[in-house]
PDB file of N, CA and C in Angstrom:
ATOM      1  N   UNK A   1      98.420  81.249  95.523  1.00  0.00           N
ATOM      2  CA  UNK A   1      97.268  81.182  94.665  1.00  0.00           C
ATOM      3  C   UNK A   1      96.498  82.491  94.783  1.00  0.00           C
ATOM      4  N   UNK A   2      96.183  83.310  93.843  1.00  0.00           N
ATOM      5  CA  UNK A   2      95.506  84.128  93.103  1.00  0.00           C
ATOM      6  C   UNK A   2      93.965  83.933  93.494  1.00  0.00           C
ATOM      7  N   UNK A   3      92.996  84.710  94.110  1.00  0.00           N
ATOM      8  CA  UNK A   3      91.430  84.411  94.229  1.00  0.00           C
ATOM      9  C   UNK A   3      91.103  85.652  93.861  1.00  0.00           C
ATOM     10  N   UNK A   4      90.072  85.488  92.545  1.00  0.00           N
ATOM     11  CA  UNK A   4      89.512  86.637  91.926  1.00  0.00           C
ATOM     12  C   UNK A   4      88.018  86.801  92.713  1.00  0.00           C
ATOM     13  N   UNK A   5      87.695  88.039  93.465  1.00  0.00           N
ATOM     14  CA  UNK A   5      86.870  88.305  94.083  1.00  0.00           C
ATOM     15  C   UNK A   5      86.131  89.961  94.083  1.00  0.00           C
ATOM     16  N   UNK A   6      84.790  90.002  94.055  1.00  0.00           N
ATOM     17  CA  UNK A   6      84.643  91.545  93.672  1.00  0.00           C
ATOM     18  C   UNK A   6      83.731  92.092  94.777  1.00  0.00           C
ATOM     19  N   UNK A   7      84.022  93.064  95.551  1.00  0.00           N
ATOM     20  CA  UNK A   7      83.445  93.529  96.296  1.00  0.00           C
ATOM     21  C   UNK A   7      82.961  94.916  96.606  1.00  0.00           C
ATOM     22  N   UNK A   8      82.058  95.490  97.657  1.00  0.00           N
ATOM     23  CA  UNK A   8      81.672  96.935  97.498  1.00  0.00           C
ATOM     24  C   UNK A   8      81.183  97.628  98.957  1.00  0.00           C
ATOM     25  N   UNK A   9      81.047  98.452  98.978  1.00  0.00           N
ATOM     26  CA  UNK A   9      80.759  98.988 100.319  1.00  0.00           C
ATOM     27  C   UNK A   9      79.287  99.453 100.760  1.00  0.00           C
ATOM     28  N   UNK A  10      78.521  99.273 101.489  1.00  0.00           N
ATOM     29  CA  UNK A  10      76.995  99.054 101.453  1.00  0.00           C
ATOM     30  C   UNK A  10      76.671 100.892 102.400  1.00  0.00           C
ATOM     31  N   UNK A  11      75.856 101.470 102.635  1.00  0.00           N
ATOM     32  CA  UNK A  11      75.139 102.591 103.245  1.00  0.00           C
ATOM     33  C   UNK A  11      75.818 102.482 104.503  1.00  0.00           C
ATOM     34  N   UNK A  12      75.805 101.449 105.463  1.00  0.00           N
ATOM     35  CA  UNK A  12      76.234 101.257 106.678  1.00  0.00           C
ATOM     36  C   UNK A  12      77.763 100.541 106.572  1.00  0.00           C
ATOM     37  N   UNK A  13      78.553 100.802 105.733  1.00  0.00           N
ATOM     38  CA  UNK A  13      80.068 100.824 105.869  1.00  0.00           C
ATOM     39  C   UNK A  13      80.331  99.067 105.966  1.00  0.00           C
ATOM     40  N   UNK A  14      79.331  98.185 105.543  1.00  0.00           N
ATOM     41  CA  UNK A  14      79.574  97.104 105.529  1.00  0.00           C
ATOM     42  C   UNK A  14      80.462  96.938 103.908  1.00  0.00           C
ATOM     43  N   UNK A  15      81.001  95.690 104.072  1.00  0.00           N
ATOM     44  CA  UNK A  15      81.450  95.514 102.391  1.00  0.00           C
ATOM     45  C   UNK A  15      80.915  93.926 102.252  1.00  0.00           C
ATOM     46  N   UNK A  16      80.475  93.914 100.929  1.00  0.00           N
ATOM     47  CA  UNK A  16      79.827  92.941 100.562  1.00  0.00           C
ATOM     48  C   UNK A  16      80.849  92.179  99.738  1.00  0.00           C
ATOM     49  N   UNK A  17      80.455  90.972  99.270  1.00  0.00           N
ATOM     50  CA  UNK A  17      81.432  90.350  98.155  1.00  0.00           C
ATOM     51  C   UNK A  17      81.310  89.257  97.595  1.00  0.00           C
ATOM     52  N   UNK A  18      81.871  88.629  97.125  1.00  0.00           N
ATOM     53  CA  UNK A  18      81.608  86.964  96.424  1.00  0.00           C
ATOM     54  C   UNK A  18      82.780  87.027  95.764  1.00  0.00           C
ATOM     55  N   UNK A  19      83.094  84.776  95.401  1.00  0.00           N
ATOM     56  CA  UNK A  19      84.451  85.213  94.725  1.00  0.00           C
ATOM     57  C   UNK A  19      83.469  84.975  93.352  1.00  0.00           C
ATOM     58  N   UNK A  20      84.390  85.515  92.285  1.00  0.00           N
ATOM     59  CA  UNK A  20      84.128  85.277  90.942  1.00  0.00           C
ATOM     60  C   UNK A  20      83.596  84.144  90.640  1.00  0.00           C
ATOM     61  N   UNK A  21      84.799  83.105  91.003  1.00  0.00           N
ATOM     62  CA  UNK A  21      83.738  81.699  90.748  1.00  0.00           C
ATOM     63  C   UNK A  21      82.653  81.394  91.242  1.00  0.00           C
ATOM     64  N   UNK A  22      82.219  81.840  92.362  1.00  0.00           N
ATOM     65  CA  UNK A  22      80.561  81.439  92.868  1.00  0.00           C
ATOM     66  C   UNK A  22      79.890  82.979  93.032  1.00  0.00           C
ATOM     67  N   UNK A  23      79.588  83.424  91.873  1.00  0.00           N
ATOM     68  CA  UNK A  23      79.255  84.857  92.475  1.00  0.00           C
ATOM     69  C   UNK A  23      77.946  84.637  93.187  1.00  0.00           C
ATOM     70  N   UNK A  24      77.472  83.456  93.209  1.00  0.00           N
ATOM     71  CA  UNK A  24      75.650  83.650  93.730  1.00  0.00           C
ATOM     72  C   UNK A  24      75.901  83.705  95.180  1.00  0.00           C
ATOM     73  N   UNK A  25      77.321  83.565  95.836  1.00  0.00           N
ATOM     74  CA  UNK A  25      77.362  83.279  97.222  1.00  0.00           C
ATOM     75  C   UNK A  25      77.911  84.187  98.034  1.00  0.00           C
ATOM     76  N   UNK A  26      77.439  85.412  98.016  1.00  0.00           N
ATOM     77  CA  UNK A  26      77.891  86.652  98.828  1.00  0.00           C
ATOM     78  C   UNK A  26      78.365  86.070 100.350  1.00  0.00           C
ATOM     79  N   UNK A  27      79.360  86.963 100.675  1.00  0.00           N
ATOM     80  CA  UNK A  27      79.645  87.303 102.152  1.00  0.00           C
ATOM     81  C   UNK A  27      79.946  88.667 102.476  1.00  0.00           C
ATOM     82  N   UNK A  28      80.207  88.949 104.307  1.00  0.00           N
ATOM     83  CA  UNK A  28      80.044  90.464 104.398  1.00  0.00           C
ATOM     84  C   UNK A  28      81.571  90.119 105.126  1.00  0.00           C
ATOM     85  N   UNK A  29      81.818  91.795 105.552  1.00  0.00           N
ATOM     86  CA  UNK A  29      82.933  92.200 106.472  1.00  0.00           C
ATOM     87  C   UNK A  29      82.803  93.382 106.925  1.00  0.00           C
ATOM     88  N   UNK A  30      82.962  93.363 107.772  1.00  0.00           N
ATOM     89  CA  UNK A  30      83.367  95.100 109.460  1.00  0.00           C
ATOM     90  C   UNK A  30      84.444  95.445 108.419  1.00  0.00           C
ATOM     91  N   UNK A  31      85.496  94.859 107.665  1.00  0.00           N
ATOM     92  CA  UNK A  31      86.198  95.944 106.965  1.00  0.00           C
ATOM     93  C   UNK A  31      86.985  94.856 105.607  1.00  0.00           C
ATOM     94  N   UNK A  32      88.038  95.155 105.279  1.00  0.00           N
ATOM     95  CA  UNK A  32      88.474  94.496 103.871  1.00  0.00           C
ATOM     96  C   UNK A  32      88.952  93.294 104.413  1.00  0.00           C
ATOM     97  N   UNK A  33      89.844  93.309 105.698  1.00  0.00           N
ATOM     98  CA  UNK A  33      90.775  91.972 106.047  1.00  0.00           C
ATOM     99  C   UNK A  33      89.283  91.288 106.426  1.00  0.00           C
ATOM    100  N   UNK A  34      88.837  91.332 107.313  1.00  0.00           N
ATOM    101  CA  UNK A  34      87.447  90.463 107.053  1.00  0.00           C
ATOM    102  C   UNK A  34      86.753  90.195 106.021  1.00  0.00           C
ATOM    103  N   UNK A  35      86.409  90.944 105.276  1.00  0.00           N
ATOM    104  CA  UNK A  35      85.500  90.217 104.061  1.00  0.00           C
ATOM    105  C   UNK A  35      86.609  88.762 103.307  1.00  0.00           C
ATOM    106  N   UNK A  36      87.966  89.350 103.432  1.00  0.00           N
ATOM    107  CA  UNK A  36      88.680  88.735 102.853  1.00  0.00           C
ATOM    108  C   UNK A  36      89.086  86.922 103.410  1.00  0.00           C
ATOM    109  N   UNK A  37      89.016  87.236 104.766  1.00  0.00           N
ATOM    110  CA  UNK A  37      89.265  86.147 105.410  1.00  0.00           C
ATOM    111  C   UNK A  37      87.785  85.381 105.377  1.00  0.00           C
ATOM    112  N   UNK A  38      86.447  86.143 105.293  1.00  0.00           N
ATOM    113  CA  UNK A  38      84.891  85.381 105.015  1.00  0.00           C
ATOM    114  C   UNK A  38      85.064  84.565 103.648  1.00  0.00           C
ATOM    115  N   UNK A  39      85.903  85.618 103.015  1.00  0.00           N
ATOM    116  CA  UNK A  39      85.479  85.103 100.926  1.00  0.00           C
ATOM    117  C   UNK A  39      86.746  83.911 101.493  1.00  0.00           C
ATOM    118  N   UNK A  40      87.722  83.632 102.171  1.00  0.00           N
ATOM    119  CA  UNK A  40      88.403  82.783 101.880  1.00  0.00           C
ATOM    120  C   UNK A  40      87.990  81.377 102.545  1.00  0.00           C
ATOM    121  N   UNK A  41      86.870  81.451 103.991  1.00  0.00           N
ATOM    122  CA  UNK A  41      86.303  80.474 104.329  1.00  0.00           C
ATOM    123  C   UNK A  41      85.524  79.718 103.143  1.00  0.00           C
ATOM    124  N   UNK A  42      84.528  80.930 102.442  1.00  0.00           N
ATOM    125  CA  UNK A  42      83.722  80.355 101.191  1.00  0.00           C
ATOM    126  C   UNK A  42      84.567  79.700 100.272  1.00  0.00           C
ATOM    127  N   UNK A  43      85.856  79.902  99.898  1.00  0.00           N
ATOM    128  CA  UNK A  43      86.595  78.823  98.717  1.00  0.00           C
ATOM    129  C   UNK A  43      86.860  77.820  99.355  1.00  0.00           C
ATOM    130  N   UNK A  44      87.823  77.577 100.884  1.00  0.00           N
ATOM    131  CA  UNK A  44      88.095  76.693 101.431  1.00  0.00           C
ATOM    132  C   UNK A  44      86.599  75.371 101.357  1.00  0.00           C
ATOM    133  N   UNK A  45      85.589  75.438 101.516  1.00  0.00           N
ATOM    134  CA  UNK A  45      84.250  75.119 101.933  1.00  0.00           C
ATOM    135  C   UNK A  45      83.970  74.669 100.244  1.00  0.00           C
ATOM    136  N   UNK A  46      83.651  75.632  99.659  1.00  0.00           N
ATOM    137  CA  UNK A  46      83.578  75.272  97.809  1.00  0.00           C
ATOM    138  C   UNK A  46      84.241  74.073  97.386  1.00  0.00           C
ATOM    139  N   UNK A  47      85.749  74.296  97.584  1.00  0.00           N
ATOM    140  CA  UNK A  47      86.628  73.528  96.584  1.00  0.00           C
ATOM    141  C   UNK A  47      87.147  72.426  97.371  1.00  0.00           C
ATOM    142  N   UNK A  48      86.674  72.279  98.754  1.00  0.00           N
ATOM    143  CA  UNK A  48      87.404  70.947  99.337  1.00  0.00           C
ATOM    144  C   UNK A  48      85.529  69.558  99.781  1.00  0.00           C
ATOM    145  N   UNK A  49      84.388  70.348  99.288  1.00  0.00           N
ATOM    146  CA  UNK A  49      83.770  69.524  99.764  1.00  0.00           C
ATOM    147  C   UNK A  49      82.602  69.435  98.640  1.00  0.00           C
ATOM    148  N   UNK A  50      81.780  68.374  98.406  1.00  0.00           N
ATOM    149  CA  UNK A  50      80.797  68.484  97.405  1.00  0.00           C
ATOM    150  C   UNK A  50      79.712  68.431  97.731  1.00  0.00           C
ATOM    151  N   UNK A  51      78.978  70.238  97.363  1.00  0.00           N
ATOM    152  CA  UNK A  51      78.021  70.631  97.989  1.00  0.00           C
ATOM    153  C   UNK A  51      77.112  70.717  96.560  1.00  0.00           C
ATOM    154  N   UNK A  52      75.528  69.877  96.927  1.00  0.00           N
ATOM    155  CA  UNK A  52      74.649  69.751  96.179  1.00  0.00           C
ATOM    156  C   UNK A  52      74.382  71.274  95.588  1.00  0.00           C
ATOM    157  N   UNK A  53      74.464  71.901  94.694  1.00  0.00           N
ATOM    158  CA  UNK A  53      73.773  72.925  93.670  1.00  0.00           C
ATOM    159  C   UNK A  53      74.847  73.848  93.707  1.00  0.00           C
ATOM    160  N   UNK A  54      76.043  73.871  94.166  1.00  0.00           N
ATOM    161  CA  UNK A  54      76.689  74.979  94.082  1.00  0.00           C
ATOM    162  C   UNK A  54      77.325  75.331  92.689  1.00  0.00           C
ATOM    163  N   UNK A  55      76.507  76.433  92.112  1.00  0.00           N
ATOM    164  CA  UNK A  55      77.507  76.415  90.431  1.00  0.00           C
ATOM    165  C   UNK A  55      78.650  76.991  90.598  1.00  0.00           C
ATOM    166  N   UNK A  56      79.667  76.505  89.304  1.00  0.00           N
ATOM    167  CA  UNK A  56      80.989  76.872  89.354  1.00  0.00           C
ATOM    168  C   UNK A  56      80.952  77.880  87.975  1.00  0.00           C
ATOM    169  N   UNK A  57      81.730  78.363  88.056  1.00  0.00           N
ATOM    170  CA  UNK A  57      82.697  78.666  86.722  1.00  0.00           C
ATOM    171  C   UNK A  57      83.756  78.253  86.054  1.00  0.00           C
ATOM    172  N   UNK A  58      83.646  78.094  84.444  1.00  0.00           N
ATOM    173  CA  UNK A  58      84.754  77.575  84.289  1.00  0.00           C
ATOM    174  C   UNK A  58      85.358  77.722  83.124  1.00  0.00           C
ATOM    175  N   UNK A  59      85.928  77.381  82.090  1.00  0.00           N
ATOM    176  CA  UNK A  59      86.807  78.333  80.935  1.00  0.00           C
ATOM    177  C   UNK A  59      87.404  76.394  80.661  1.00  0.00           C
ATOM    178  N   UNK A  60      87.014  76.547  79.008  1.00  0.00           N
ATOM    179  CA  UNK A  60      87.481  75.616  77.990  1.00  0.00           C
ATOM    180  C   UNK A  60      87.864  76.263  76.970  1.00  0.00           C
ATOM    181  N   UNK A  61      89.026  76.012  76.133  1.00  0.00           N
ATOM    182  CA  UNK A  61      89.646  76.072  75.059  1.00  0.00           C
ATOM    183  C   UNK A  61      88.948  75.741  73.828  1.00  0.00           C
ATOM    184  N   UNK A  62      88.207  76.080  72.567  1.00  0.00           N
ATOM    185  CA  UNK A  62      87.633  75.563  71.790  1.00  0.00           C
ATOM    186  C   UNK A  62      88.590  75.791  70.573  1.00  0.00           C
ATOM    187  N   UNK A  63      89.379  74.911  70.174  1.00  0.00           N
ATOM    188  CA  UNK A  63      90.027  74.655  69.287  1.00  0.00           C
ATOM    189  C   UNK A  63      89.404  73.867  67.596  1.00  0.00           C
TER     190      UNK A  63
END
């Protein structure tokens, strides 16, 4: 599985990020394999439990 996620590098060499689907929910990392393994705690946590206010994203077909 594919996780679309966008991230950046801060003054002090931190990298910031969020995945696409929850962009309101940043995480950090000491370098890329960390941010990566943080953004992947945040989906694990998202998509297996139902957390009051968390918005999603999502894509319908309008035919």
């Amino acid at each position: 599985m594919k996780i679309s996620y966008t991230y950046w590098q801060e003054t002090d060499g931190m990298l910031l990020g969020y995945l696409n689907e929850f962009p309101e929910h940043w995480t950090q990392g000491t370098d890329l394999e960390d941010l990566i393994e943080n953004l992947a705690d945040l989906h694990r946590t998202f998509t297996q439990e139902q957390i009051p206010g968390i918005k999603r994203v999502a894509e319908f077909e309008l035919v």
